[in-house]
Protein backbone atom coordinates (compact mmCIF):
# COMPACT_ATOMS: atom_id res chain seq x y z
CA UNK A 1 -9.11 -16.80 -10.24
CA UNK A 2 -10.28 -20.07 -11.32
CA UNK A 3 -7.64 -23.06 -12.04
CA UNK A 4 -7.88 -22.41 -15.44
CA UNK A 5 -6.48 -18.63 -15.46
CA UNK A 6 -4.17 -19.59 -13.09
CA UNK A 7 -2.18 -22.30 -14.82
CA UNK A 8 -2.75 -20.91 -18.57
CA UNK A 9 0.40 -18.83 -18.21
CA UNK A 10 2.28 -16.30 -16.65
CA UNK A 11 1.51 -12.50 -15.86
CA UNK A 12 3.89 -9.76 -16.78
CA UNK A 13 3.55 -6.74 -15.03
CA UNK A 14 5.07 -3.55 -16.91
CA UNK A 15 5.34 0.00 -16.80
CA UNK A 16 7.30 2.73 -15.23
CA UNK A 17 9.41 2.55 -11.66
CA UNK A 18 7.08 3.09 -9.11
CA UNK A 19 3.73 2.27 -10.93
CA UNK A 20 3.13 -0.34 -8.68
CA UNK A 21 4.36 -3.60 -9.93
CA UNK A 22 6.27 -4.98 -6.80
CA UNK A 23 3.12 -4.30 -4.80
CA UNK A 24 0.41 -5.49 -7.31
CA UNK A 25 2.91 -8.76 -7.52
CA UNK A 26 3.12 -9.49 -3.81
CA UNK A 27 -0.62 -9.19 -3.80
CA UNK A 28 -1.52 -11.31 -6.44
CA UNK A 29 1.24 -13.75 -5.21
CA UNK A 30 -0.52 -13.95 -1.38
CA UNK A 31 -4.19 -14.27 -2.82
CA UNK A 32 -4.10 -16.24 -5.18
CA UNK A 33 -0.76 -18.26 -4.58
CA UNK A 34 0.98 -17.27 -7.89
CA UNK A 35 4.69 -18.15 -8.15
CA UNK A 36 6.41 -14.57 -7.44
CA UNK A 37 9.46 -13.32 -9.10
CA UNK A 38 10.67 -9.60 -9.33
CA UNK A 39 12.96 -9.45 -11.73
CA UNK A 40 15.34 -6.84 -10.08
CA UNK A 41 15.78 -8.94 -6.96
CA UNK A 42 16.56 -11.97 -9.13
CA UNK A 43 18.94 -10.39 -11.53
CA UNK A 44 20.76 -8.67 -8.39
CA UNK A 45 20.37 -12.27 -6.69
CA UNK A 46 22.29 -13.61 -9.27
CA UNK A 47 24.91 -11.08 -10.01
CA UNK A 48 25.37 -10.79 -5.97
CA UNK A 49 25.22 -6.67 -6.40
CA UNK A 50 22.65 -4.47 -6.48
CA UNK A 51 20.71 -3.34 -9.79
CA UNK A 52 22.93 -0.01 -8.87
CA UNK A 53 25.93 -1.62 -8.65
CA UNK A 54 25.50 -3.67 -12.25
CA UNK A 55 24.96 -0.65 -13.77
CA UNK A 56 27.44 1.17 -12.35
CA UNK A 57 29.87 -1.38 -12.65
CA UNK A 58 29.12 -3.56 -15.99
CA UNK A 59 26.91 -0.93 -17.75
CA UNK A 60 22.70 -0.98 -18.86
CA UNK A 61 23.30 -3.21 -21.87
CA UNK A 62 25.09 -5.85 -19.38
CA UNK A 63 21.96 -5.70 -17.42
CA UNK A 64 19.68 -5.38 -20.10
CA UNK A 65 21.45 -8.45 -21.11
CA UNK A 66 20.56 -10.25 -18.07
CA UNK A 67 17.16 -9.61 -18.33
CA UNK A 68 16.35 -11.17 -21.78
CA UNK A 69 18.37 -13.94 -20.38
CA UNK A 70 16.21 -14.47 -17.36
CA UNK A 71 12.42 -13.68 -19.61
CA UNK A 72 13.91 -16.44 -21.81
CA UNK A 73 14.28 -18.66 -18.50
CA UNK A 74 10.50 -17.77 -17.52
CA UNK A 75 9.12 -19.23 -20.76
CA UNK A 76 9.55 -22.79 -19.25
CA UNK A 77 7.35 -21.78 -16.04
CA UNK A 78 3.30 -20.96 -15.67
CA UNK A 79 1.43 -19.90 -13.43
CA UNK A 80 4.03 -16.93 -12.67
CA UNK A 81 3.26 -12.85 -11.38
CA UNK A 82 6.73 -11.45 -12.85
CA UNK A 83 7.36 -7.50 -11.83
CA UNK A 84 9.49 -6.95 -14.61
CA UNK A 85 11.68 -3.75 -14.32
CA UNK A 86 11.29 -0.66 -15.65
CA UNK A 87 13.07 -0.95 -19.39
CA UNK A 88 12.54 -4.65 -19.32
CA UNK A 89 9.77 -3.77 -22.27
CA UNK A 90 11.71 -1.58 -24.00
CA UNK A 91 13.39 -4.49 -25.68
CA UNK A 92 11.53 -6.21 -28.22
CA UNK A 93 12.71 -9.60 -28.38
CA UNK A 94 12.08 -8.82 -24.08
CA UNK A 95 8.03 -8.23 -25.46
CA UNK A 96 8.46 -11.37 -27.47
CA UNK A 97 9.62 -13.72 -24.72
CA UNK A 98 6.93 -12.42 -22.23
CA UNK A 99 3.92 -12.82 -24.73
CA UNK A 100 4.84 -16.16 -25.70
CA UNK A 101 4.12 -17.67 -22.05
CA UNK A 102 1.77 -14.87 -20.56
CA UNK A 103 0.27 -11.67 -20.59
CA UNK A 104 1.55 -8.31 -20.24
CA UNK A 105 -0.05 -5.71 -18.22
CA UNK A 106 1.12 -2.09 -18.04
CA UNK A 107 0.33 -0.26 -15.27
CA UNK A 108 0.53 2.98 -14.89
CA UNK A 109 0.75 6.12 -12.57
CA UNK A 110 1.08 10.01 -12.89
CA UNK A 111 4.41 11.31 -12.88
CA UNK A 112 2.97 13.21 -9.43
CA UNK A 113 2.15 9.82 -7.94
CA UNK A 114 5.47 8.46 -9.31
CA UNK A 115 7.97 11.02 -7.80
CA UNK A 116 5.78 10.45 -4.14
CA UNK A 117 6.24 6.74 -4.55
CA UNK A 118 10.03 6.87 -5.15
CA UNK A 119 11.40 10.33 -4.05
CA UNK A 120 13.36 9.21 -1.06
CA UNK A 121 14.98 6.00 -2.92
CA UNK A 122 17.92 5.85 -3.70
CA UNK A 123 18.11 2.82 -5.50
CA UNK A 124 16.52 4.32 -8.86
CA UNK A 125 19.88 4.61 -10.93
CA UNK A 126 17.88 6.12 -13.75
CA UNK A 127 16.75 8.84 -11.65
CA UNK A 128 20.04 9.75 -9.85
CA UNK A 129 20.21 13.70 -10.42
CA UNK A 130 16.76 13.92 -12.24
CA UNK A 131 14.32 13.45 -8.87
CA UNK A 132 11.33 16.20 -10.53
CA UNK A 133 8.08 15.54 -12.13
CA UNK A 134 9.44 17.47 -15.23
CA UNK A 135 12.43 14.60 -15.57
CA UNK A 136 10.03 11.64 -14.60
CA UNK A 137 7.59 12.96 -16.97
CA UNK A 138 9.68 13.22 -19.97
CA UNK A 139 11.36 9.84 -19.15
CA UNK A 140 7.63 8.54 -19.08
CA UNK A 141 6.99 9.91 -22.52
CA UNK A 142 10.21 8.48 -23.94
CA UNK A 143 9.03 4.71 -22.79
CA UNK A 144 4.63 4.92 -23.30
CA UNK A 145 5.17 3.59 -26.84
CA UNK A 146 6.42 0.76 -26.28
CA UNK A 147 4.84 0.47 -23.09
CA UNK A 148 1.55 0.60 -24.55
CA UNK A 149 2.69 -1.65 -27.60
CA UNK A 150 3.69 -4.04 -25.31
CA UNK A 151 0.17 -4.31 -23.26
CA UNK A 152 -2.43 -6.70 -23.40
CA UNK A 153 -3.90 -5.02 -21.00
CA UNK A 154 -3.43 -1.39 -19.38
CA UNK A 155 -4.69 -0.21 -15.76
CA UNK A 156 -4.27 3.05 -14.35
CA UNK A 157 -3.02 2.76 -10.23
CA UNK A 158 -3.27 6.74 -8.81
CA UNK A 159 -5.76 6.42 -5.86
CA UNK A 160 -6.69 2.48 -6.10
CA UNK A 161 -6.16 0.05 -3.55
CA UNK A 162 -3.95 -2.37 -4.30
CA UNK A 163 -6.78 -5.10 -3.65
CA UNK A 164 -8.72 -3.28 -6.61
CA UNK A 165 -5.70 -3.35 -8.81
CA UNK A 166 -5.28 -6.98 -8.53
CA UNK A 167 -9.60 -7.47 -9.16
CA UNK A 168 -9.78 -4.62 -12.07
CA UNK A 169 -6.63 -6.44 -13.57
CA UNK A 170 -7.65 -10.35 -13.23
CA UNK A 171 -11.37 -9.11 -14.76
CA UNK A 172 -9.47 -7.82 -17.77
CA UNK A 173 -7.68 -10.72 -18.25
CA UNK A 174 -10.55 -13.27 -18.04
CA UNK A 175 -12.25 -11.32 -20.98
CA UNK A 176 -9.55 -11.32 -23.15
CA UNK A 177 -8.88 -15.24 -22.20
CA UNK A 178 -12.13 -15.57 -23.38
């Protein structure tokens, strides 16, 4: 990543729980010296609770709250690998805050690769009770819309090395940069 890339905005990473974003971010942020921020760890930073524990004790749209609040923060910054969470793009004015100092990539996974990534968490509140394929994948389906309305750029993580993730996804950025 040349100087350029990296201070000409901020990269949103999208897509379903367990898709890869946390990892992707950390890698990104060690390689190439990005800013890091996961927005989970920040919002339950802030709220000093869990992302479990706001839900289950102010409710999603509380939370959901919280996140336009802190995407609305990030527009100041550059330079910044953001793992948003999992419905942070199913908000519009979320989308709108994101493009406006970055790029959004979605990355995605098979529901397969999904449930083997988070099966034995338990810190998935949207999963609690629903820990199949069948569940994930129809929860999957419910958010690709606006998943892939959201994307500048999409990349598919079953089988890759995180390493690869993080080249496949800077080359797609650099052309459309260009």
């Amino acid at each position: 990543m040349d100087k350029k890339q990296e201070n000409s905005g901020n990269i949103f990473l999208i897509g379903f729980m367990g898709c890869g974003k946390s990892t992707v971010a950390r890698e990104l942020h060690r390689r190439y010296g990005m800013r890091l921020i996961e927005m989970d760890d920040e919002l339950a930073r802030q709220e000093e609770m869990s992302v479990a524990d706001i839900f289950r004790e102010k409710g999603e749209p509380y939370f959901r709250k919280k996140e336009t609040e802190l995407l609305e923060n990030m527009q100041k910054m550059s330079g910044t690998v953001v793992s948003c969470g999992g419905g942070a793009a199913m908000r519009q004015e979320n989308v709108d805050c994101m493009r406006r100092s970055g790029k959004i990539v979605l990355l995605t996974a098979e529901p397969e690769t999904i449930l083997q990534r988070v099966g034995n968490s338990d810190s998935r509140p949207l999963l609690r009770g629903r820990k199949n394929e069948a569940a994930i994948r129809e929860l999957m389906e419910e958010r690709r819309p606006a998943y892939e309305k959201a994307a500048d750029v999409v990349i598919q993580t079953d089988g890759k090395e995180t390493a690869s993730i993080c080249r496949e996804l800077l080359e797609k950025l650099e052309k459309i940069n260009r």
